[in-house]
PDB file of N, CA and C in Angstrom:
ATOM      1  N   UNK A   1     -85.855 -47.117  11.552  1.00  0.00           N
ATOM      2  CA  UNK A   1     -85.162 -48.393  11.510  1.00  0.00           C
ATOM      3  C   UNK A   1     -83.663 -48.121  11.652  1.00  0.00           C
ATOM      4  N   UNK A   2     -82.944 -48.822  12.482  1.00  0.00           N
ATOM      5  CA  UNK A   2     -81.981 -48.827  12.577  1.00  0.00           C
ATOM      6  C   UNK A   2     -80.773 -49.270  11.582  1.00  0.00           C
ATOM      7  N   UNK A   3     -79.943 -48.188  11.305  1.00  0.00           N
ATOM      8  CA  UNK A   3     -78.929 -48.357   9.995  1.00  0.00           C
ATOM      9  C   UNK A   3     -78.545 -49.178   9.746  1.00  0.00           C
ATOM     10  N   UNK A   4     -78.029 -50.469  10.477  1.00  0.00           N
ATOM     11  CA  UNK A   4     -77.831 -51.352  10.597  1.00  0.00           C
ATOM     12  C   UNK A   4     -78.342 -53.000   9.550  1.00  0.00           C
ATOM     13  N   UNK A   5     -79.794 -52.636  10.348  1.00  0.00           N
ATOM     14  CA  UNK A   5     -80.853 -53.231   9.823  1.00  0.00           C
ATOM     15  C   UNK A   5     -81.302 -53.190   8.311  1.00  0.00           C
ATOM     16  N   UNK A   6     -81.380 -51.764   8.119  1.00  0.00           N
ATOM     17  CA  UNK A   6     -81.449 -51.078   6.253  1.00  0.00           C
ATOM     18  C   UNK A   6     -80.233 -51.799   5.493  1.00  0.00           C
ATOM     19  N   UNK A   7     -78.723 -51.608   6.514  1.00  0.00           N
ATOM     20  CA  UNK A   7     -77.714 -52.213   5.370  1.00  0.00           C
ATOM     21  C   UNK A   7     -78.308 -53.996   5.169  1.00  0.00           C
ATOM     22  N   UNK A   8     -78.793 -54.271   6.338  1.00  0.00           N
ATOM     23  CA  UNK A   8     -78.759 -55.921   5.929  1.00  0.00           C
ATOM     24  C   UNK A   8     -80.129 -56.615   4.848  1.00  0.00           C
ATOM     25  N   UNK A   9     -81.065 -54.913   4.927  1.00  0.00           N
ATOM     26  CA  UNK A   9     -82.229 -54.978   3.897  1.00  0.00           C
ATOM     27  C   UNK A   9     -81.787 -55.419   2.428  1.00  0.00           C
ATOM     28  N   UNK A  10     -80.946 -54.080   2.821  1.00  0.00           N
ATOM     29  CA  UNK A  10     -80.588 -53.704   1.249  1.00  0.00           C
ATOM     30  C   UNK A  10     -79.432 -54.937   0.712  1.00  0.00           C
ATOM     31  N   UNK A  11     -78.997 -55.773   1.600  1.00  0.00           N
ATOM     32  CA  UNK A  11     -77.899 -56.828   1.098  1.00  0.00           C
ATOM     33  C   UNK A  11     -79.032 -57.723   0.764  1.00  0.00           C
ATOM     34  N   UNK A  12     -79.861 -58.179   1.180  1.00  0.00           N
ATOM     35  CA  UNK A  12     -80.515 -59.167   1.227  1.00  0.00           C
ATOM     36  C   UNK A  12     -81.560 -59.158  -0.113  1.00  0.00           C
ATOM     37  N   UNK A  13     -82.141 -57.594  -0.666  1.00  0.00           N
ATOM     38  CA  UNK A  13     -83.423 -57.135  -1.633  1.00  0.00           C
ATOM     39  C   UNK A  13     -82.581 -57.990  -2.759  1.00  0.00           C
ATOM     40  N   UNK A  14     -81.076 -57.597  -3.884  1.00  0.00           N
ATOM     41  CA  UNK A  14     -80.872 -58.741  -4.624  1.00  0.00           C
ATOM     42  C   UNK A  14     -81.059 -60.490  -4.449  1.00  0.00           C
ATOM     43  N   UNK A  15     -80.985 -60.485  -3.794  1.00  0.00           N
ATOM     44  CA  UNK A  15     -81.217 -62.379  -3.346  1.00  0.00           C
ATOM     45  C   UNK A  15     -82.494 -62.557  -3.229  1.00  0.00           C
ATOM     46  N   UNK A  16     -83.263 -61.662  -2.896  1.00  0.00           N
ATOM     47  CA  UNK A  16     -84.842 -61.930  -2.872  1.00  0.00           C
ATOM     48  C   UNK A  16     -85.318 -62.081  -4.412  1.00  0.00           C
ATOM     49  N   UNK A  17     -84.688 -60.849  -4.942  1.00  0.00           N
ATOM     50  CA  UNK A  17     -84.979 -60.893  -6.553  1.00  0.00           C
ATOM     51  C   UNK A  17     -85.118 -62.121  -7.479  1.00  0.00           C
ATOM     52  N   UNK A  18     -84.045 -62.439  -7.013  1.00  0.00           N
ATOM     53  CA  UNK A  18     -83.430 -62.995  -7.640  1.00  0.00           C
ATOM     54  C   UNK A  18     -84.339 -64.666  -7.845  1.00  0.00           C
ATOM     55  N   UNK A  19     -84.814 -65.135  -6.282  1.00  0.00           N
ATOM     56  CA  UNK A  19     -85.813 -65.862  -5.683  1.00  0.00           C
ATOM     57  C   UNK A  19     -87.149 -65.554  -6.367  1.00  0.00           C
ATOM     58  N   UNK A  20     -87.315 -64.671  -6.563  1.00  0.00           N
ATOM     59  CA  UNK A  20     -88.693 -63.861  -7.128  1.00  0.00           C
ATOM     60  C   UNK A  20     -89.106 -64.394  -8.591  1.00  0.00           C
ATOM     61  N   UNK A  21     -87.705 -64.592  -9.414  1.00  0.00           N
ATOM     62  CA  UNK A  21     -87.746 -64.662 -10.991  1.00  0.00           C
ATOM     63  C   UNK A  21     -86.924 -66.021 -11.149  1.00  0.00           C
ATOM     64  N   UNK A  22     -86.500 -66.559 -10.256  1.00  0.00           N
ATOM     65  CA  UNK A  22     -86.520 -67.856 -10.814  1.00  0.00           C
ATOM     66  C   UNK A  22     -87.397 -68.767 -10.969  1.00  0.00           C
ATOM     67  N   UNK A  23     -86.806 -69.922 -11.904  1.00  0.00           N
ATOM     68  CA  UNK A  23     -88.172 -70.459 -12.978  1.00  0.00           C
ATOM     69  C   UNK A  23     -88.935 -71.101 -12.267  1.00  0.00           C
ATOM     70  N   UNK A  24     -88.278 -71.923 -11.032  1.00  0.00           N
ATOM     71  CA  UNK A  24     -89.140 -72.994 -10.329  1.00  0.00           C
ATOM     72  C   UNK A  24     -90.742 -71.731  -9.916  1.00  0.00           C
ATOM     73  N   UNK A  25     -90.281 -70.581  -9.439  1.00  0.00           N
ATOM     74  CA  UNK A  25     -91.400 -69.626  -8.646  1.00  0.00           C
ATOM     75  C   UNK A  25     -91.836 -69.404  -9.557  1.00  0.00           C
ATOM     76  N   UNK A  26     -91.650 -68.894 -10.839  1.00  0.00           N
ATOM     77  CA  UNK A  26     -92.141 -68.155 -11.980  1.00  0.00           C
ATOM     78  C   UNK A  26     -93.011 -69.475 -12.340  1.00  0.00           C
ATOM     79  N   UNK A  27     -92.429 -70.621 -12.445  1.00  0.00           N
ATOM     80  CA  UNK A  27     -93.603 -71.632 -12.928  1.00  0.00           C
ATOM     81  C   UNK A  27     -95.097 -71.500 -12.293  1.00  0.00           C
ATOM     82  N   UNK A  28     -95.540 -71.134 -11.491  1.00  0.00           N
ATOM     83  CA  UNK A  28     -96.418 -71.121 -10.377  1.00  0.00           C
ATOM     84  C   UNK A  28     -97.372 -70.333 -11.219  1.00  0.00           C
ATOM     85  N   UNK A  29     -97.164 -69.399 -11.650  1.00  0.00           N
ATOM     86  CA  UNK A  29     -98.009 -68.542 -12.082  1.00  0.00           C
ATOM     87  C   UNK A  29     -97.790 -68.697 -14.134  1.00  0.00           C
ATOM     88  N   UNK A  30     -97.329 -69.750 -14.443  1.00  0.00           N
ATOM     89  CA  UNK A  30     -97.022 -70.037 -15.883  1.00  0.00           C
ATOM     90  C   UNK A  30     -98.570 -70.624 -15.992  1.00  0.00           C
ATOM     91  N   UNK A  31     -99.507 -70.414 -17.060  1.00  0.00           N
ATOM     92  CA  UNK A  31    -100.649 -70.573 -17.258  1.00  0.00           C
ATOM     93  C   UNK A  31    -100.981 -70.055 -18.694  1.00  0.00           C
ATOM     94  N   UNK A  32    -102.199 -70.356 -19.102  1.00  0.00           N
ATOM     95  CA  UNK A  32    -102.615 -70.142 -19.946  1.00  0.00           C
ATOM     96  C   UNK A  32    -104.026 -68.919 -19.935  1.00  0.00           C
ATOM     97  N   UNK A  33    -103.387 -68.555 -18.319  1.00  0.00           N
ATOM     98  CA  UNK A  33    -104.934 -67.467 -18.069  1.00  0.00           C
ATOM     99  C   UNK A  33    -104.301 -65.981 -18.955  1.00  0.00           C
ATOM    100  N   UNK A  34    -105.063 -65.527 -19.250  1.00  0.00           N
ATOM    101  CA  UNK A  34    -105.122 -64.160 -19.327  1.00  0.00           C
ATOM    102  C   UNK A  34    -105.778 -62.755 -18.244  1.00  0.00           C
ATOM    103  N   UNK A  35    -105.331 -62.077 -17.870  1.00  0.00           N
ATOM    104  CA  UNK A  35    -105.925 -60.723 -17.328  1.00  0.00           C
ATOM    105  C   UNK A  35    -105.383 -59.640 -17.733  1.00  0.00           C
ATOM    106  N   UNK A  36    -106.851 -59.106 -18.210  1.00  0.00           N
ATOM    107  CA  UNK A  36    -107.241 -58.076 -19.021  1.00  0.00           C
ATOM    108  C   UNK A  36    -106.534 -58.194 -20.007  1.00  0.00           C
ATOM    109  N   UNK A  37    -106.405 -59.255 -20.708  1.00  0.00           N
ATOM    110  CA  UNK A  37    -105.236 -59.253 -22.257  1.00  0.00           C
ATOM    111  C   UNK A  37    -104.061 -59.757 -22.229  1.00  0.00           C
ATOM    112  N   UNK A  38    -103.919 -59.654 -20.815  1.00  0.00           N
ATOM    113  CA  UNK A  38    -102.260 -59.837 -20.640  1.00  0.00           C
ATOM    114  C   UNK A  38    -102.004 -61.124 -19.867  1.00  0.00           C
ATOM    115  N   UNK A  39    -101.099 -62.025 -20.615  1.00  0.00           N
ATOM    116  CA  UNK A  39    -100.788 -63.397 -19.783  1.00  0.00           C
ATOM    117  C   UNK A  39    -100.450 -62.875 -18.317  1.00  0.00           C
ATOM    118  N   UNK A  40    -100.822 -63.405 -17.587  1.00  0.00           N
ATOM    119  CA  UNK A  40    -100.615 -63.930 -16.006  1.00  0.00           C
ATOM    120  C   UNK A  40     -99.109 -63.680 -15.636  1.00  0.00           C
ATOM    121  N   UNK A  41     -98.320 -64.435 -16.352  1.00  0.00           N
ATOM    122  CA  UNK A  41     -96.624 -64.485 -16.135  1.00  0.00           C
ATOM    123  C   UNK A  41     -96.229 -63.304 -16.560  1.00  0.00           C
ATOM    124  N   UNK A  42     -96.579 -62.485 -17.288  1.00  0.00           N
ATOM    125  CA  UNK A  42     -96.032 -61.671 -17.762  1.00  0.00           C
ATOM    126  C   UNK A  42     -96.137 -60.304 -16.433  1.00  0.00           C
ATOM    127  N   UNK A  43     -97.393 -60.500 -15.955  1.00  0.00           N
ATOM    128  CA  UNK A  43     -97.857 -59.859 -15.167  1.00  0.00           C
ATOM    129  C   UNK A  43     -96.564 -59.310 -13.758  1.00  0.00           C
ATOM    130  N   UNK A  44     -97.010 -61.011 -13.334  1.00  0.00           N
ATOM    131  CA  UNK A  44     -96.006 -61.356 -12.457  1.00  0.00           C
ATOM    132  C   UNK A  44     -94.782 -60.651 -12.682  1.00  0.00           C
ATOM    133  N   UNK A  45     -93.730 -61.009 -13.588  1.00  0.00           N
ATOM    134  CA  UNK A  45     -92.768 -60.357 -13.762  1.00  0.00           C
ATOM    135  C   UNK A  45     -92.964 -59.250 -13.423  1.00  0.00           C
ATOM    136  N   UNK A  46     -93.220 -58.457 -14.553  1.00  0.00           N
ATOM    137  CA  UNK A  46     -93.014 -57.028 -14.529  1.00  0.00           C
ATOM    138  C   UNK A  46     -93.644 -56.275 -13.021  1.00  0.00           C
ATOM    139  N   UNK A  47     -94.441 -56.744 -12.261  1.00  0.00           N
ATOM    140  CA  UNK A  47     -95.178 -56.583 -11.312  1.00  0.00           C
ATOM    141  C   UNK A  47     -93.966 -56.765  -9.765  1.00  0.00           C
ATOM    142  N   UNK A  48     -93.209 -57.878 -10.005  1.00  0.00           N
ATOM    143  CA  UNK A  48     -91.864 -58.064  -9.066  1.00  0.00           C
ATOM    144  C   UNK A  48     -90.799 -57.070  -9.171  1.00  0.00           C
ATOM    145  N   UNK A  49     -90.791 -57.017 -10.811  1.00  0.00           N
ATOM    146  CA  UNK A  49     -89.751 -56.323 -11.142  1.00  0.00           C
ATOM    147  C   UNK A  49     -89.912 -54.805 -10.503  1.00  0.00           C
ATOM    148  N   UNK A  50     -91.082 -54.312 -11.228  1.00  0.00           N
ATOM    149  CA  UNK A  50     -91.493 -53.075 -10.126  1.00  0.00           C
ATOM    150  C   UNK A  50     -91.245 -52.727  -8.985  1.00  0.00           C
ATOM    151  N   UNK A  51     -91.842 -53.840  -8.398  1.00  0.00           N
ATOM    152  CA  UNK A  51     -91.402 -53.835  -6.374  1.00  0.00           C
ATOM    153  C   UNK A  51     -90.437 -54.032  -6.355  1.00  0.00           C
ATOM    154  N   UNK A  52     -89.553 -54.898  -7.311  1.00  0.00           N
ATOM    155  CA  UNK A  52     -87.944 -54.655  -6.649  1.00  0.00           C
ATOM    156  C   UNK A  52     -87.696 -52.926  -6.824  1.00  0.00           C
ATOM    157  N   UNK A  53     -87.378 -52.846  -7.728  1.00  0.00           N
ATOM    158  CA  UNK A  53     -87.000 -51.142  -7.843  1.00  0.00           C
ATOM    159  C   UNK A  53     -87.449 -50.431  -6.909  1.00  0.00           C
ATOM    160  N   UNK A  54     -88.823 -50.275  -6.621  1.00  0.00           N
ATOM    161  CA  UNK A  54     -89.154 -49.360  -5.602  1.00  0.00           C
ATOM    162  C   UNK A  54     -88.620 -49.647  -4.110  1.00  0.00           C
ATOM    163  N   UNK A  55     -88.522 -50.986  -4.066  1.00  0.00           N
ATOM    164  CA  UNK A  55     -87.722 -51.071  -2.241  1.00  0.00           C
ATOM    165  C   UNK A  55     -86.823 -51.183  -2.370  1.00  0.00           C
ATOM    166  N   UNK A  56     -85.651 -51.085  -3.416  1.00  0.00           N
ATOM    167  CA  UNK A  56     -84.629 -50.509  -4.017  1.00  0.00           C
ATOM    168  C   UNK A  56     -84.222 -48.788  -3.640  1.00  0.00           C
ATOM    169  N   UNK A  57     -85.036 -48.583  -4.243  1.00  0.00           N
ATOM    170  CA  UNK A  57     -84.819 -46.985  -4.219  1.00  0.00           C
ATOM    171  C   UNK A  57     -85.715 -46.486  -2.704  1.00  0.00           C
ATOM    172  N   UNK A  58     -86.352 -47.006  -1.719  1.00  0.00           N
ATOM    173  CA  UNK A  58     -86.941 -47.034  -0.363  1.00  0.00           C
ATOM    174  C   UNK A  58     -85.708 -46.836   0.340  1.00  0.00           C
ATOM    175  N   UNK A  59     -84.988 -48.464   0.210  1.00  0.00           N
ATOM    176  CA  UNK A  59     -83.997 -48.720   1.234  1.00  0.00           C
ATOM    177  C   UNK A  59     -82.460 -47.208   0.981  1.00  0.00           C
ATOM    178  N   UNK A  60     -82.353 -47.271  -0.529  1.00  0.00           N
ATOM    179  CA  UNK A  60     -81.467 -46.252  -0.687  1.00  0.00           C
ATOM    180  C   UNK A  60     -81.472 -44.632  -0.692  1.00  0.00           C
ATOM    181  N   UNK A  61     -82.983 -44.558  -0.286  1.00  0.00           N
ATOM    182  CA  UNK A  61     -83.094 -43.290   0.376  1.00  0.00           C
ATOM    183  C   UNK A  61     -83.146 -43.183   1.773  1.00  0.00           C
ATOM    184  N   UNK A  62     -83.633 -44.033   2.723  1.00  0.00           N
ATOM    185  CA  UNK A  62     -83.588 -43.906   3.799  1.00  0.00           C
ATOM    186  C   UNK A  62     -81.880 -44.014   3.876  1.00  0.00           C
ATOM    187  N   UNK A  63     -81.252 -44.965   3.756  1.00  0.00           N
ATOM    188  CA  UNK A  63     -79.876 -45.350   3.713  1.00  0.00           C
ATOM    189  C   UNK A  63     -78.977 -44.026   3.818  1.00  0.00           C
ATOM    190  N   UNK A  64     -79.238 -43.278   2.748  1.00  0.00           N
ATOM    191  CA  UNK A  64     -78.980 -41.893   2.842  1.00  0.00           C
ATOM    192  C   UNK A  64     -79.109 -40.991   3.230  1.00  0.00           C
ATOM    193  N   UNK A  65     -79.848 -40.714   3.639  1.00  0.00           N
ATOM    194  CA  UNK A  65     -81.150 -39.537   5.007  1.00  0.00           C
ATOM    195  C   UNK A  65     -80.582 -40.118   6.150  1.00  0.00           C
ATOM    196  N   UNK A  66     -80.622 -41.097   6.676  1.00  0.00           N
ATOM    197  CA  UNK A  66     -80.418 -41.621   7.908  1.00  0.00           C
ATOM    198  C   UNK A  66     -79.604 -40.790   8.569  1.00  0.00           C
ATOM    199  N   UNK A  67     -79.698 -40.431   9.495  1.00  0.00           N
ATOM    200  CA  UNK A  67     -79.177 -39.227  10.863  1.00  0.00           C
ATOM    201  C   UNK A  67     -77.647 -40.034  11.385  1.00  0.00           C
ATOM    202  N   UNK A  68     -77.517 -41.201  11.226  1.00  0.00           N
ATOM    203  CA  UNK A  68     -76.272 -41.433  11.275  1.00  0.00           C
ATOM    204  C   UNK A  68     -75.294 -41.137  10.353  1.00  0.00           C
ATOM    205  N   UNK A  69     -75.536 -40.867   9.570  1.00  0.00           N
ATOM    206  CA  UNK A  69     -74.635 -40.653   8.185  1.00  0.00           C
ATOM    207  C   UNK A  69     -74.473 -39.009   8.152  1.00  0.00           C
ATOM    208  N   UNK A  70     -75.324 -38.331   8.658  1.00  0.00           N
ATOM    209  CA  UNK A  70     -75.307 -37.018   8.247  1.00  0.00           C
ATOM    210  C   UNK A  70     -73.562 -36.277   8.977  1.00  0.00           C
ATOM    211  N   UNK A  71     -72.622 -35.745   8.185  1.00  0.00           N
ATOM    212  CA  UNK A  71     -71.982 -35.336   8.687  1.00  0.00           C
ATOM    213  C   UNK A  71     -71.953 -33.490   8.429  1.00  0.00           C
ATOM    214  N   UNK A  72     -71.200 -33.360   9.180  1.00  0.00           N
ATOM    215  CA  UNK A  72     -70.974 -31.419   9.205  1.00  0.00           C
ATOM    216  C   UNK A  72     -70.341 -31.157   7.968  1.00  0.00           C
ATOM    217  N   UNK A  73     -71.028 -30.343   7.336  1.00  0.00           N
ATOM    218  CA  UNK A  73     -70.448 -29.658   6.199  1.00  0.00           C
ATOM    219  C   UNK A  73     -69.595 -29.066   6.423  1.00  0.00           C
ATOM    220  N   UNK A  74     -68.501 -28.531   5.504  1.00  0.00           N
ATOM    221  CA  UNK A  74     -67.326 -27.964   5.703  1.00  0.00           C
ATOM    222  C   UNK A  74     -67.685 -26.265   5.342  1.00  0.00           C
ATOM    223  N   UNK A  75     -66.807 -25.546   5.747  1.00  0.00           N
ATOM    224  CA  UNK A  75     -67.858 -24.165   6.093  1.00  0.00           C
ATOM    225  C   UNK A  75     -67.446 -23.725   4.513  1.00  0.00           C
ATOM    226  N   UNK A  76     -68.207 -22.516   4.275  1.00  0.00           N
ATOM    227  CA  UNK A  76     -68.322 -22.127   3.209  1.00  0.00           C
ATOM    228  C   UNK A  76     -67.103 -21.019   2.950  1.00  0.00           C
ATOM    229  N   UNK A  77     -66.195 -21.130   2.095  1.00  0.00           N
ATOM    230  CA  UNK A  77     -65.007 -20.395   1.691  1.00  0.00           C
ATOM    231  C   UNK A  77     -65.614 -19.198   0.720  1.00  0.00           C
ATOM    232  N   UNK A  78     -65.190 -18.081   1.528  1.00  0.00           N
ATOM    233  CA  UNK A  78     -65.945 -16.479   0.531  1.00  0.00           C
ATOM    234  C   UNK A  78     -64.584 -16.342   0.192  1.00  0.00           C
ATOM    235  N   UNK A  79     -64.212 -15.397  -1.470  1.00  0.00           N
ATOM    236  CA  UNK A  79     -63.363 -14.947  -1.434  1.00  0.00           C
ATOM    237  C   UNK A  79     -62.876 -13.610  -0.354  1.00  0.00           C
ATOM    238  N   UNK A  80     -64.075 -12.869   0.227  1.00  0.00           N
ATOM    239  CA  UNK A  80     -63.495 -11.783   0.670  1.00  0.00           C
ATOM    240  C   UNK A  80     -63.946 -11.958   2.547  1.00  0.00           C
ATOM    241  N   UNK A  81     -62.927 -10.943   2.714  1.00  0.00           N
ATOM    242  CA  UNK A  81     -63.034 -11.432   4.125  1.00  0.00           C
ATOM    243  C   UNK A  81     -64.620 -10.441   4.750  1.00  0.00           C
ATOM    244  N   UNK A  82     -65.166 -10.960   6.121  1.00  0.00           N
ATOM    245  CA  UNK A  82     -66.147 -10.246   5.918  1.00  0.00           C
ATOM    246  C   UNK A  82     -66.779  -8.803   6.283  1.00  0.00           C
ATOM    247  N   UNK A  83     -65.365  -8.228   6.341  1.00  0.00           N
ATOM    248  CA  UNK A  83     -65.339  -6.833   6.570  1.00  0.00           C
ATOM    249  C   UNK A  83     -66.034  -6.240   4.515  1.00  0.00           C
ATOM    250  N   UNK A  84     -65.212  -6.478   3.774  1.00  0.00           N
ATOM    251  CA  UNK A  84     -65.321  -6.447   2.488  1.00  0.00           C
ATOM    252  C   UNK A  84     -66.869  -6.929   2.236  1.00  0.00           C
ATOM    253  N   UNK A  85     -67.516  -7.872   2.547  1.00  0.00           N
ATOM    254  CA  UNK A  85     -68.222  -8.715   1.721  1.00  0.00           C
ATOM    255  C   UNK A  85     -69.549  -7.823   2.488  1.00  0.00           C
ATOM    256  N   UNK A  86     -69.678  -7.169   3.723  1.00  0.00           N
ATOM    257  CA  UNK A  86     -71.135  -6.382   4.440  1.00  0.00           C
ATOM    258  C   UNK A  86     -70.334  -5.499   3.683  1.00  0.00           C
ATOM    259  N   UNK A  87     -69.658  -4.279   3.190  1.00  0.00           N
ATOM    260  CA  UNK A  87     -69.739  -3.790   2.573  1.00  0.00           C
ATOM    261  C   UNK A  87     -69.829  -3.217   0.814  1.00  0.00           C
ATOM    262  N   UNK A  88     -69.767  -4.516   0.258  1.00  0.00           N
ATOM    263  CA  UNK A  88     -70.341  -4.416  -1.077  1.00  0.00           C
ATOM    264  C   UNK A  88     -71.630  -5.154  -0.849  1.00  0.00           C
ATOM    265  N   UNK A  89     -72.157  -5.878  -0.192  1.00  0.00           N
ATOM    266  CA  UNK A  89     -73.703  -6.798  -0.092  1.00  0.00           C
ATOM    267  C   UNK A  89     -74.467  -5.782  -0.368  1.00  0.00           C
TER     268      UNK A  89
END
């Protein structure tokens, strides 16, 4: 996916959240059912909440990996020059 695209993911995953746990949506699943013990809503939540985090931490690893971002490391500074350094190695 193009970097681009990931930044406008990742702007967009809070506002989804956010859509996710408000009350009007959360009403939907407000009930008096239980599964396996556990109210329904409660479910829900923690069940959104989950998927947020994980395409959270999706988008901000690719975000980071991404081959556009990768830049050249800066070379590695030895104290000794490397006449010195093949001869104590």
């Amino acid at each position: 996916m193009p970097r681009q695209k990931l930044r406008d993911a990742a702007f967009i995953l809070p506002f989804f959240g956010l859509i996710l746990i408000m009350p009007p949506f959360v009403d939907i699943f407000f009930s008096a059912r239980l599964l396996g013990g556990i109210p329904v809503i409660l479910l829900y939540i923690f069940c959104a909440w989950t998927g947020l985090i994980i395409l959270g931490w999706i988008l901000s690893r690719r975000l980071v990996t991404d081959s556009d971002t990768a830049e050249p490391r800066p070379p590695t500074l030895h104290p000794l020059p490397p006449e010195q350094r093949d001869a104590d190695g």
